[in-house]
N, C-alpha and C. Protein backbone atom coordinates (compact mmCIF):
# COMPACT_ATOMS: atom_id res chain seq x y z
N UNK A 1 132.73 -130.22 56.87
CA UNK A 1 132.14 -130.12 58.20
C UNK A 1 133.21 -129.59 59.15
N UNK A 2 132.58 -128.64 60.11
CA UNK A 2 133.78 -128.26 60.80
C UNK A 2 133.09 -128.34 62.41
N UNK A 3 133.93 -128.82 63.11
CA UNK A 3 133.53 -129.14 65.03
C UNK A 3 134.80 -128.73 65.42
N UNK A 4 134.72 -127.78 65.97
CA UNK A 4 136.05 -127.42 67.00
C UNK A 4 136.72 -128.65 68.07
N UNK A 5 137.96 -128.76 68.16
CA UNK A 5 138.30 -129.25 68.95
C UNK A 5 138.52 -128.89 69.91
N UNK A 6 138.90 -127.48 70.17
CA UNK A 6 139.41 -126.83 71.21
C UNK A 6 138.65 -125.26 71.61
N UNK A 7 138.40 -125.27 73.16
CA UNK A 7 138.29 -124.18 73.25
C UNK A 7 138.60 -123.38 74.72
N UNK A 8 139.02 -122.01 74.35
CA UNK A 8 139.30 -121.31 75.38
C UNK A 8 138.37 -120.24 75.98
N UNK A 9 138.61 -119.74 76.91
CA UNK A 9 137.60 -118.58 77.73
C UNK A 9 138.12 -117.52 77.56
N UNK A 10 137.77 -116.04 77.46
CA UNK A 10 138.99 -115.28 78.02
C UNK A 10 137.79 -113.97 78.83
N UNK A 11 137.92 -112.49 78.90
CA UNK A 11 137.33 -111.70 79.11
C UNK A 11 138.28 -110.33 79.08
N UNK A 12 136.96 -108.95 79.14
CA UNK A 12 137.77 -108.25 79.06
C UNK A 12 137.05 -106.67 79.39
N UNK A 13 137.30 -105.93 79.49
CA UNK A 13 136.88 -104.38 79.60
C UNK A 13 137.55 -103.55 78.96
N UNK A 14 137.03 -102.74 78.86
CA UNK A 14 137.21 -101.49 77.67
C UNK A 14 136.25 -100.09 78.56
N UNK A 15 137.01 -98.72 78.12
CA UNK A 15 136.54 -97.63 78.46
C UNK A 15 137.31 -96.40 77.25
N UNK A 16 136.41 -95.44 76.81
CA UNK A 16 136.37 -95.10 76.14
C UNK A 16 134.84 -93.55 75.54
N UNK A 17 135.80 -92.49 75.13
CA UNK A 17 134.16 -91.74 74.90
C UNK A 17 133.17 -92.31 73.58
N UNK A 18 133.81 -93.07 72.91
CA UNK A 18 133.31 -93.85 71.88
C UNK A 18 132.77 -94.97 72.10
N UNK A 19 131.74 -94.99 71.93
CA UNK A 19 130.56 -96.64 72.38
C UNK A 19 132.21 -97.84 71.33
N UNK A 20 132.12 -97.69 70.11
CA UNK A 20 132.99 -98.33 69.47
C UNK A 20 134.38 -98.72 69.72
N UNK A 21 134.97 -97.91 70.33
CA UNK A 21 136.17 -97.76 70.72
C UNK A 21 136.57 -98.79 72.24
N UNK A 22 135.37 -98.25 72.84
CA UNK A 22 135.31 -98.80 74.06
C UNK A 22 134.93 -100.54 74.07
N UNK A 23 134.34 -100.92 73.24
CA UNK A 23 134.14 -102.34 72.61
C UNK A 23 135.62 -103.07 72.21
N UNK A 24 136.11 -102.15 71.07
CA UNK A 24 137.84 -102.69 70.85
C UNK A 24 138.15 -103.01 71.85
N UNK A 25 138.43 -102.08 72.90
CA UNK A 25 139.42 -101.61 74.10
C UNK A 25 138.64 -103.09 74.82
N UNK A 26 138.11 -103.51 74.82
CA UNK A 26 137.68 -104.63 75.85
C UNK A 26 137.93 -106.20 75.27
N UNK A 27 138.03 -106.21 73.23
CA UNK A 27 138.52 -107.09 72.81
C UNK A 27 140.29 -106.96 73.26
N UNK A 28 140.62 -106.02 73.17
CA UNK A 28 142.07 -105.90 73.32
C UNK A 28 142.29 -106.88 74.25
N UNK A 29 141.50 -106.24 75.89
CA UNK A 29 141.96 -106.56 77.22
C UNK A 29 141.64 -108.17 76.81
N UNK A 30 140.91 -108.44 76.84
CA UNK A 30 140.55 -110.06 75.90
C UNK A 30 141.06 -110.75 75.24
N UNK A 31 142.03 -110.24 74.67
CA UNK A 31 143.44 -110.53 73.75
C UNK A 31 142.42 -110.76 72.52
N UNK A 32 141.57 -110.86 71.68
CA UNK A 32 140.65 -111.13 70.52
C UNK A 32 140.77 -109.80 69.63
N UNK A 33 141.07 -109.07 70.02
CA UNK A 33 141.26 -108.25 68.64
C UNK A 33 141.49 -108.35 67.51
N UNK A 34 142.28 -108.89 67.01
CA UNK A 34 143.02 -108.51 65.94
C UNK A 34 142.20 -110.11 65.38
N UNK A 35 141.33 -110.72 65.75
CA UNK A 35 140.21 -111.43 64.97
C UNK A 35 139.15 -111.17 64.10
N UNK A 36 138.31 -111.64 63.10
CA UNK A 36 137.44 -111.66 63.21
C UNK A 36 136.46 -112.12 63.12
N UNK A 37 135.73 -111.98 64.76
CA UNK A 37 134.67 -113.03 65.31
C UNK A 37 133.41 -113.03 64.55
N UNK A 38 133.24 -114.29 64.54
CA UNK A 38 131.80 -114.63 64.01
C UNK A 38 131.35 -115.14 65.47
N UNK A 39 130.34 -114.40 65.35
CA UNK A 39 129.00 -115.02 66.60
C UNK A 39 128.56 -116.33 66.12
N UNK A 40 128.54 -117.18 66.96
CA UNK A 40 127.76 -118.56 67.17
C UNK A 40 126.73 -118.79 68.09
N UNK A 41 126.42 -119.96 67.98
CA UNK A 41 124.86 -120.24 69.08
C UNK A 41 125.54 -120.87 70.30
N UNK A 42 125.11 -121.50 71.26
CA UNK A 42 125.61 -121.79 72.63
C UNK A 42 126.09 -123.36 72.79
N UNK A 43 126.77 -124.21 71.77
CA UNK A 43 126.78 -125.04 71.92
C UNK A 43 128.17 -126.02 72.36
N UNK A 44 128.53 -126.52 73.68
CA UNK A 44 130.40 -126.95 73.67
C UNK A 44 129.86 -128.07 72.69
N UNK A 45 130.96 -127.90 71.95
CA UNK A 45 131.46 -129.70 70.84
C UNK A 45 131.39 -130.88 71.66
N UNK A 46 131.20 -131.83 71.41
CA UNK A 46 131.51 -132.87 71.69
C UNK A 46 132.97 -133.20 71.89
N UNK A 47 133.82 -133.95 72.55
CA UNK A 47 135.26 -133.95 72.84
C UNK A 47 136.11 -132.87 72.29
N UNK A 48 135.57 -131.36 73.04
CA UNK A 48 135.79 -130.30 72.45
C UNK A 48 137.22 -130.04 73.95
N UNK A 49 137.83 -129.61 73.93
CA UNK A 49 139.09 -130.19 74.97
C UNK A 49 139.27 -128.45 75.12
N UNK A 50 138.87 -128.00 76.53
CA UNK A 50 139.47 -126.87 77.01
C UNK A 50 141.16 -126.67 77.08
N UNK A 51 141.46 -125.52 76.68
CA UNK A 51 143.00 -125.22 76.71
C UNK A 51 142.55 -123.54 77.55
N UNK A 52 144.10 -123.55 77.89
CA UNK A 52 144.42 -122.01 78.58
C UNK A 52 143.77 -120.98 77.45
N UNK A 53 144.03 -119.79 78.05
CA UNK A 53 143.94 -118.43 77.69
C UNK A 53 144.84 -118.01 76.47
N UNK A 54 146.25 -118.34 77.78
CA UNK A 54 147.15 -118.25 77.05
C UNK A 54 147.69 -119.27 76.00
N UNK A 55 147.57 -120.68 75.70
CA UNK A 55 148.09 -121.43 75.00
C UNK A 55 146.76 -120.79 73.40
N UNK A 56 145.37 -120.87 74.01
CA UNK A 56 144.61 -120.41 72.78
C UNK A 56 144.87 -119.04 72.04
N UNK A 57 145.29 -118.00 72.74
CA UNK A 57 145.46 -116.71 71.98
C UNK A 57 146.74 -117.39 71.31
N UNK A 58 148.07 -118.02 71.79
CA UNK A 58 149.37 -118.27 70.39
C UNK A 58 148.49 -118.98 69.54
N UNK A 59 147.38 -119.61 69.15
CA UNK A 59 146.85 -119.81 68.03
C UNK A 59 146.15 -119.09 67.19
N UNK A 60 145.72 -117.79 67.70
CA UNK A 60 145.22 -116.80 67.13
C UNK A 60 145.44 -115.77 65.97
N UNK A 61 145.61 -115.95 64.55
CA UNK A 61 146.55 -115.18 63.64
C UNK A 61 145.61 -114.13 63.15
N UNK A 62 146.42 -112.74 62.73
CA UNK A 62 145.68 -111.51 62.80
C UNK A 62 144.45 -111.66 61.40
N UNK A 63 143.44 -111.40 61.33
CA UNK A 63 142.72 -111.82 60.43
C UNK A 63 141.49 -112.77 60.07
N UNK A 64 142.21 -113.39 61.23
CA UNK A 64 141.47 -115.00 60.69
C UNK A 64 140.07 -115.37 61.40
N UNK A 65 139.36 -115.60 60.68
CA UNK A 65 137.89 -116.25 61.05
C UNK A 65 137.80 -116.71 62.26
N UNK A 66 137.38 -116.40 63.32
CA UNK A 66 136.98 -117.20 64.50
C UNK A 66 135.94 -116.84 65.22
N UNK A 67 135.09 -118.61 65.54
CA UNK A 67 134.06 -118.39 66.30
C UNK A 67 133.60 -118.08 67.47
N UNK A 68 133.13 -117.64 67.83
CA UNK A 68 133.02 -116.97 69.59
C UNK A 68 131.45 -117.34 70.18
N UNK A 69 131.77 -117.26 71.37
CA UNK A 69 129.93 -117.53 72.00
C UNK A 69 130.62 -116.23 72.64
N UNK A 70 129.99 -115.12 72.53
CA UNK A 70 130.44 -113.87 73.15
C UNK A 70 128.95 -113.04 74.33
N UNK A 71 129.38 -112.46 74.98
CA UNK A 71 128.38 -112.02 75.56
C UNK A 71 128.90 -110.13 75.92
N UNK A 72 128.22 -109.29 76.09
CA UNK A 72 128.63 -108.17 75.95
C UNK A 72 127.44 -107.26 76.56
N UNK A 73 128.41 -106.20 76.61
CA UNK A 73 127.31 -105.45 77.88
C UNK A 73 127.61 -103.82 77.82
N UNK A 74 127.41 -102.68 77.52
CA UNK A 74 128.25 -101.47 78.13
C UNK A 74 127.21 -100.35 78.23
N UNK A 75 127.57 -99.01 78.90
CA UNK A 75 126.72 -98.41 79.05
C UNK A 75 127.85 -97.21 79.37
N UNK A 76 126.94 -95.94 79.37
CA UNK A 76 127.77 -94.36 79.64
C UNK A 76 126.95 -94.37 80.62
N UNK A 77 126.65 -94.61 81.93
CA UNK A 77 126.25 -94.17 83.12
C UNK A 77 127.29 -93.94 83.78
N UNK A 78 127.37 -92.81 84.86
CA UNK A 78 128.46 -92.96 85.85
C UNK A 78 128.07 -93.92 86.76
N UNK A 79 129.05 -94.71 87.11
CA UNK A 79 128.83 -95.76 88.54
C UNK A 79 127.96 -97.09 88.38
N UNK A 80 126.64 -96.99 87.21
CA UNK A 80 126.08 -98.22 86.45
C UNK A 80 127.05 -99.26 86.28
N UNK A 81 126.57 -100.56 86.73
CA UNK A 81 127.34 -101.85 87.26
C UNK A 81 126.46 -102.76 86.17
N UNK A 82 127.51 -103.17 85.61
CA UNK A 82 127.32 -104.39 84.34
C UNK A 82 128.34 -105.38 84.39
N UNK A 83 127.99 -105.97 83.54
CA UNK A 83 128.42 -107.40 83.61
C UNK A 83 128.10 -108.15 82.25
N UNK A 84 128.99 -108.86 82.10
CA UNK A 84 128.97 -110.22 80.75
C UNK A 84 129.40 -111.00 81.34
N UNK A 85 128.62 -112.62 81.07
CA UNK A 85 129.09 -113.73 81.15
C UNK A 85 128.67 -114.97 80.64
N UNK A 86 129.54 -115.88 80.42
CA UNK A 86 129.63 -117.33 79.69
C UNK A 86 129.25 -118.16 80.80
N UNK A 87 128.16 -119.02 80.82
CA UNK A 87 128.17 -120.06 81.74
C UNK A 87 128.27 -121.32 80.74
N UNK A 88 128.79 -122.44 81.37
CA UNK A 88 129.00 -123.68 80.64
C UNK A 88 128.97 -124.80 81.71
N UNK A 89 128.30 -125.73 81.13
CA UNK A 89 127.98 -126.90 81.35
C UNK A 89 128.68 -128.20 80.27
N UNK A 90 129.16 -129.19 80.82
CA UNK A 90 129.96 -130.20 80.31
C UNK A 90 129.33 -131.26 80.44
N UNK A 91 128.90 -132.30 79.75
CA UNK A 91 128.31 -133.55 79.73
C UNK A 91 129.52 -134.18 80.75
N UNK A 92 128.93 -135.58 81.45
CA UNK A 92 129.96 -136.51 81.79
C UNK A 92 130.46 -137.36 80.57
N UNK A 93 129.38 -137.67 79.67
CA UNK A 93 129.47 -138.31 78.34
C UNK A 93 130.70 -137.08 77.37
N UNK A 94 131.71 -137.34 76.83
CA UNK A 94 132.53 -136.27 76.35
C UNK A 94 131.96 -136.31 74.75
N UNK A 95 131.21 -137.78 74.24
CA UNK A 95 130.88 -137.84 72.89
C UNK A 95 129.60 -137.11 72.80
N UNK A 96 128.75 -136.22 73.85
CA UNK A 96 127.93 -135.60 73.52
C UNK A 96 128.16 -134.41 74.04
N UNK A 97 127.62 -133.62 73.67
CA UNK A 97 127.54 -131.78 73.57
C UNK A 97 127.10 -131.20 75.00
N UNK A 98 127.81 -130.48 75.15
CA UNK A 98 127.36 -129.45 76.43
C UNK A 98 126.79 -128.26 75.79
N UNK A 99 126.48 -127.56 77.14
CA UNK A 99 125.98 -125.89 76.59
C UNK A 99 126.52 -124.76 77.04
N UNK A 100 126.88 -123.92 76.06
CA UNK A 100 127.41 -122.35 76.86
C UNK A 100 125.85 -121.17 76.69
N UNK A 101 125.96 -120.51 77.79
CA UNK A 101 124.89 -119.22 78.01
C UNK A 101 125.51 -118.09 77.73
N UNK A 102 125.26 -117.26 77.46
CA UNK A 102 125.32 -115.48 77.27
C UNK A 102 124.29 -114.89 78.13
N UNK A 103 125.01 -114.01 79.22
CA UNK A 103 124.42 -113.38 80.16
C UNK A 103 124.88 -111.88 80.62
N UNK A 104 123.52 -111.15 80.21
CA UNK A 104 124.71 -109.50 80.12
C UNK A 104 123.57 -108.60 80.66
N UNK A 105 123.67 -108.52 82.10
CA UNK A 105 122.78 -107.58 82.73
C UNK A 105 123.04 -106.75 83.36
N UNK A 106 122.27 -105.63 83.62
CA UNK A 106 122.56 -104.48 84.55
C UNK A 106 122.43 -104.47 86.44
N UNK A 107 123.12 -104.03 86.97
CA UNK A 107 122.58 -104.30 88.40
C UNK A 107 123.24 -105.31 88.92
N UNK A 108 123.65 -106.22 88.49
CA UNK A 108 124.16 -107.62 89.15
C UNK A 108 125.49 -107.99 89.48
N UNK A 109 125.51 -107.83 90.25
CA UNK A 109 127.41 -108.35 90.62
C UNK A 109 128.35 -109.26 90.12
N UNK A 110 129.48 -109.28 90.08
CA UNK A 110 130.13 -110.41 88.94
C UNK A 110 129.41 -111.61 89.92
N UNK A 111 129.93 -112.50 90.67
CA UNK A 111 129.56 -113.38 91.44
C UNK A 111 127.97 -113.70 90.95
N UNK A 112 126.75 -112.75 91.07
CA UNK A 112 125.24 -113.17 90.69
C UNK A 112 125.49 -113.71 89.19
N UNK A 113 126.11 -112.46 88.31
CA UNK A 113 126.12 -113.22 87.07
C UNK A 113 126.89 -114.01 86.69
N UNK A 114 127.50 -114.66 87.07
CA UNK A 114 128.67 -116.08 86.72
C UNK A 114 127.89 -117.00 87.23
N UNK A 115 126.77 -117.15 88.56
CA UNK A 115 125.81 -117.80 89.02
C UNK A 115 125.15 -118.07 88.22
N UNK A 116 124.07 -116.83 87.69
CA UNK A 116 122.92 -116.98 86.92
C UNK A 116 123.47 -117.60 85.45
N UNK A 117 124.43 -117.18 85.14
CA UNK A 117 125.16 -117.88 83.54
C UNK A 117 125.47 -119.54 83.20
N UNK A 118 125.86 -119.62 84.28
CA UNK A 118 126.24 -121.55 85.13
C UNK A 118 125.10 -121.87 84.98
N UNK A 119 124.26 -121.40 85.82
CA UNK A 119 122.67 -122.45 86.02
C UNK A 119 121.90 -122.51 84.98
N UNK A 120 122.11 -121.09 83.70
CA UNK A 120 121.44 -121.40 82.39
C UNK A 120 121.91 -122.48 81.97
N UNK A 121 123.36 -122.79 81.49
CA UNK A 121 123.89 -123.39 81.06
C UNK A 121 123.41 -124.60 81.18
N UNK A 122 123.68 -125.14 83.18
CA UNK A 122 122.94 -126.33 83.50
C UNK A 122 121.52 -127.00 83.16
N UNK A 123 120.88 -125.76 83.04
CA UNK A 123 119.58 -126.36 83.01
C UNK A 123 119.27 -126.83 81.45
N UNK A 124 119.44 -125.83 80.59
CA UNK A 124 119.75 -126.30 78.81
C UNK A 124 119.99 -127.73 78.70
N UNK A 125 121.27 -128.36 79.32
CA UNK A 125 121.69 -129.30 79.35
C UNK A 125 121.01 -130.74 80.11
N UNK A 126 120.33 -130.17 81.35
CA UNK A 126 119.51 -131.14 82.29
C UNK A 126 118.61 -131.48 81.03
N UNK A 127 117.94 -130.80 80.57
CA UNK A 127 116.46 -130.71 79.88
C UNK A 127 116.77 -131.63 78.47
N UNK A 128 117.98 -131.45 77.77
CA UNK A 128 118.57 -131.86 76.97
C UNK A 128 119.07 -133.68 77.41
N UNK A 129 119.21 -133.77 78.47
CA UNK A 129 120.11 -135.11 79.19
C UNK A 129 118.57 -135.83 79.78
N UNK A 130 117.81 -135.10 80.00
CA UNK A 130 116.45 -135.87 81.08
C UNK A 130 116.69 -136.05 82.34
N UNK A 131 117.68 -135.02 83.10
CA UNK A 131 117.91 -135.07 84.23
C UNK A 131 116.16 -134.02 84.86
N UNK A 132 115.96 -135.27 85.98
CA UNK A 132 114.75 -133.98 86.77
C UNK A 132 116.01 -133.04 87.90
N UNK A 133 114.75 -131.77 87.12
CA UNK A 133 115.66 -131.18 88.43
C UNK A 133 113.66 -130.38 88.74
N UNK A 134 114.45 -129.21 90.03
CA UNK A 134 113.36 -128.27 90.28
C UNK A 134 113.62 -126.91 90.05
N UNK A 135 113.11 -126.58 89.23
CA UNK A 135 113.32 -124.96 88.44
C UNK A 135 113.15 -123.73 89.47
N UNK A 136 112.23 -124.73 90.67
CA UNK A 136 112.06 -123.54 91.61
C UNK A 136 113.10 -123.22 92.41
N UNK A 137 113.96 -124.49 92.91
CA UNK A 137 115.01 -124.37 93.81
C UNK A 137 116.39 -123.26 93.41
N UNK A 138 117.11 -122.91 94.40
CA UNK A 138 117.73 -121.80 94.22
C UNK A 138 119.53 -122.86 93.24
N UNK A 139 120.16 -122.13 92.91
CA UNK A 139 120.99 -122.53 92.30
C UNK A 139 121.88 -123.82 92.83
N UNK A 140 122.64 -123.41 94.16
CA UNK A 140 123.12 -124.00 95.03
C UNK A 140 122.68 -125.60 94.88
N UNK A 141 121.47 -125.54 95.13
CA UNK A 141 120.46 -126.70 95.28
C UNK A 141 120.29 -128.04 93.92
N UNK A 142 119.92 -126.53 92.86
CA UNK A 142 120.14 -127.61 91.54
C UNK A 142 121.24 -127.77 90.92
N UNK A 143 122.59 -127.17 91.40
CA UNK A 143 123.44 -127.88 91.01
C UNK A 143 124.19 -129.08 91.55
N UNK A 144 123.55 -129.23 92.86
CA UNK A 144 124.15 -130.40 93.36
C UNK A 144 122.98 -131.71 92.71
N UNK A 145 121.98 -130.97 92.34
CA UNK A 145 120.86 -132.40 91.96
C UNK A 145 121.73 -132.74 90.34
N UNK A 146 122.17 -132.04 89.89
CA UNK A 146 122.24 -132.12 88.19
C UNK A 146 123.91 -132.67 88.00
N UNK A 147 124.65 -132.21 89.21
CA UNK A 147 126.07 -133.33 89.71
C UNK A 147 125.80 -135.09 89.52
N UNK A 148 124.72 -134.91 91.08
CA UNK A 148 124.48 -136.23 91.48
C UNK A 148 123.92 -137.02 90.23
N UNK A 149 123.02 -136.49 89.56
CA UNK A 149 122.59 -137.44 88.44
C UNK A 149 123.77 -138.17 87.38
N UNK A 150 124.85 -137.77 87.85
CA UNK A 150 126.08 -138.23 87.09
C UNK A 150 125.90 -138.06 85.31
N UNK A 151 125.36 -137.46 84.95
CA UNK A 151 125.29 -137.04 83.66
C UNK A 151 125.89 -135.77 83.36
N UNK A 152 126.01 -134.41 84.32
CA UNK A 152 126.37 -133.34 84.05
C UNK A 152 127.89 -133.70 85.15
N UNK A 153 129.37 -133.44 84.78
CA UNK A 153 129.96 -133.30 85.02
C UNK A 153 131.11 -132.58 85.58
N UNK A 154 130.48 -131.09 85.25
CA UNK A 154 131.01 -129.84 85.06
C UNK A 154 130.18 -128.62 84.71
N UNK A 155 130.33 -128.23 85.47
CA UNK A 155 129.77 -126.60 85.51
C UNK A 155 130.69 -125.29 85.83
N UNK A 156 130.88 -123.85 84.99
CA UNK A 156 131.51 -123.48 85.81
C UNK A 156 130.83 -121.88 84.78
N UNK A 157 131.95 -120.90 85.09
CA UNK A 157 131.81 -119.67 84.21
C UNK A 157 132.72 -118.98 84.30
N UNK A 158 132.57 -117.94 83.09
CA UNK A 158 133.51 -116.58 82.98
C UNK A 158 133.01 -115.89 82.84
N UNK A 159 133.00 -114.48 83.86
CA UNK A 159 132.04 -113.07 84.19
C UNK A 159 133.38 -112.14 84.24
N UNK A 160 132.67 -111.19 83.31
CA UNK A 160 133.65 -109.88 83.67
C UNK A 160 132.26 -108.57 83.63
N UNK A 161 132.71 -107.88 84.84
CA UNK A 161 131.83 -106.82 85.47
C UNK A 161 132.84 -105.89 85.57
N UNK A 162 131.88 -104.68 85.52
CA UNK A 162 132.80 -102.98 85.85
C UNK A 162 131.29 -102.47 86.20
N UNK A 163 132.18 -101.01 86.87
CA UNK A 163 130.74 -99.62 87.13
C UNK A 163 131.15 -98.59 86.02
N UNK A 164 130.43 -98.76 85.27
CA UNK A 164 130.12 -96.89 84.56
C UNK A 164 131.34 -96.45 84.71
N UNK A 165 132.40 -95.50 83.96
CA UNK A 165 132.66 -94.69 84.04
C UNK A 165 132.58 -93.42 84.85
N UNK A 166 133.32 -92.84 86.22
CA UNK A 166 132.29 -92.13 86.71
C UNK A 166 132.24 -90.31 85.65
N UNK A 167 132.94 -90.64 84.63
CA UNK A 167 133.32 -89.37 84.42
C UNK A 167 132.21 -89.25 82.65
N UNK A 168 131.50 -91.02 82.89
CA UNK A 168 130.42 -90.83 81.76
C UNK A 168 130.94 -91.42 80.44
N UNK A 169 132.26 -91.68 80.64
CA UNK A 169 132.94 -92.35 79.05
C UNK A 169 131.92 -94.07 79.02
N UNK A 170 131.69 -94.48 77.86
CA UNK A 170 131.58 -95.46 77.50
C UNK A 170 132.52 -96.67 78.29
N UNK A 171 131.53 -97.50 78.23
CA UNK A 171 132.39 -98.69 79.29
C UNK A 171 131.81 -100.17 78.88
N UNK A 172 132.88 -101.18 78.06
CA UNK A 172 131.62 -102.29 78.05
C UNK A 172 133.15 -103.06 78.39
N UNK A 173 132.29 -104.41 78.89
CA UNK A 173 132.31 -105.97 79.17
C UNK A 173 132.31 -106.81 78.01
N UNK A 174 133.02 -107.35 78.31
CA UNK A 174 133.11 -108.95 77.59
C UNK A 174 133.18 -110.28 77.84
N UNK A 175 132.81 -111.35 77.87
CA UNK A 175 133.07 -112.47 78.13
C UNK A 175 133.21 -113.43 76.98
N UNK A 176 133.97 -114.45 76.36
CA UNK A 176 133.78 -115.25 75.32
C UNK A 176 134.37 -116.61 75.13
N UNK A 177 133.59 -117.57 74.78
CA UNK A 177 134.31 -118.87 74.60
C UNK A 177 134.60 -119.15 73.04
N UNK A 178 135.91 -118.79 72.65
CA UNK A 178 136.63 -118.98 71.63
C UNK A 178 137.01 -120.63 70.89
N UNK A 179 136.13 -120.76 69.86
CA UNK A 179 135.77 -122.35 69.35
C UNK A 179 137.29 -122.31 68.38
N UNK A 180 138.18 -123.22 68.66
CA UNK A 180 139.31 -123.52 67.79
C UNK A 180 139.40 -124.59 67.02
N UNK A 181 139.94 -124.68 65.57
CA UNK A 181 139.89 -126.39 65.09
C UNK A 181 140.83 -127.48 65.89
């Protein structure tokens, strides 16, 4: 059985005339390159213990299996505004599971999507915990209801946004929460 103990955030951009290339170029900026990631589903571990950027990449050896909640985004438009991002939610309980989101849209500003990524996150987790909230209310709103219920403890995110290339090269985003043993 394997549950991560540890995990880090990182992000990154890439540009490039190669859709492929331009993907590397954004693991690079991400420091994740020289991995290779297996996609996972959205779930934080249980007493899964955030570390730096930097303390998680010196654990990183060239080769080696690692899991990612990744989110990704790119496009050859000139000036087209994208975005990837991780939202996460933390139990107050540390022996039960939080949730991470993947959020990768066009049009939206880093700030909207680190918003909209958080409140997925939150709400997964409300629904999961039996916190009421109101689905209609604007973010702001339900995250102070899903605080107060003292069950959700933590909310936050990692968004990385760019515009297009204006000269048309390939351009993608990354965001990822890197699951460590």
């Amino acid at each position: 059985m394997y549950i991560p103990s540890k995990i880090f955030f990182t992000k990154g951009v890439g540009r490039h005339k190669d859709y492929l290339s331009s993907f590397e170029l954004a693991l690079r900026n991400a420091g994740i390159e020289k991995c290779n990631l297996v996609a996972v589903s959205s779930i934080f571990p249980p007493s899964c213990k955030r570390i730096s950027r930097e303390d998680g990449l010196k654990e990183l050896l060239p080769g080696q299996i690692t899991f990612a909640v990744m989110a990704r985004n790119s496009n050859n438009e000139p000036n087209r505004l994208i975005a990837a991002s991780i939202g996460v939610a933390i139990p107050a309980d540390n022996t039960q599971y939080g949730y991470l989101s993947e959020y990768h849209p066009f049009g939206v500003t880093e700030k909207n999507a680190g918003d909209y990524a958080e409140d997925l996150a939150a709400q997964m987790l409300a629904t999961t915990l039996g916190v009421d909230f109101n689905p209609e209310a604007d973010w702001n709103e339900r995250e102070q209801e899903f605080k107060m219920s003292g069950k959700i403890v933590k909310t936050f995110n990692v968004t990385q946004s760019a515009e297009g290339d204006k000269t048309g090269l390939w351009t993608t985003v990354i965001a990822a929460a890197i699951l460590l043993p």
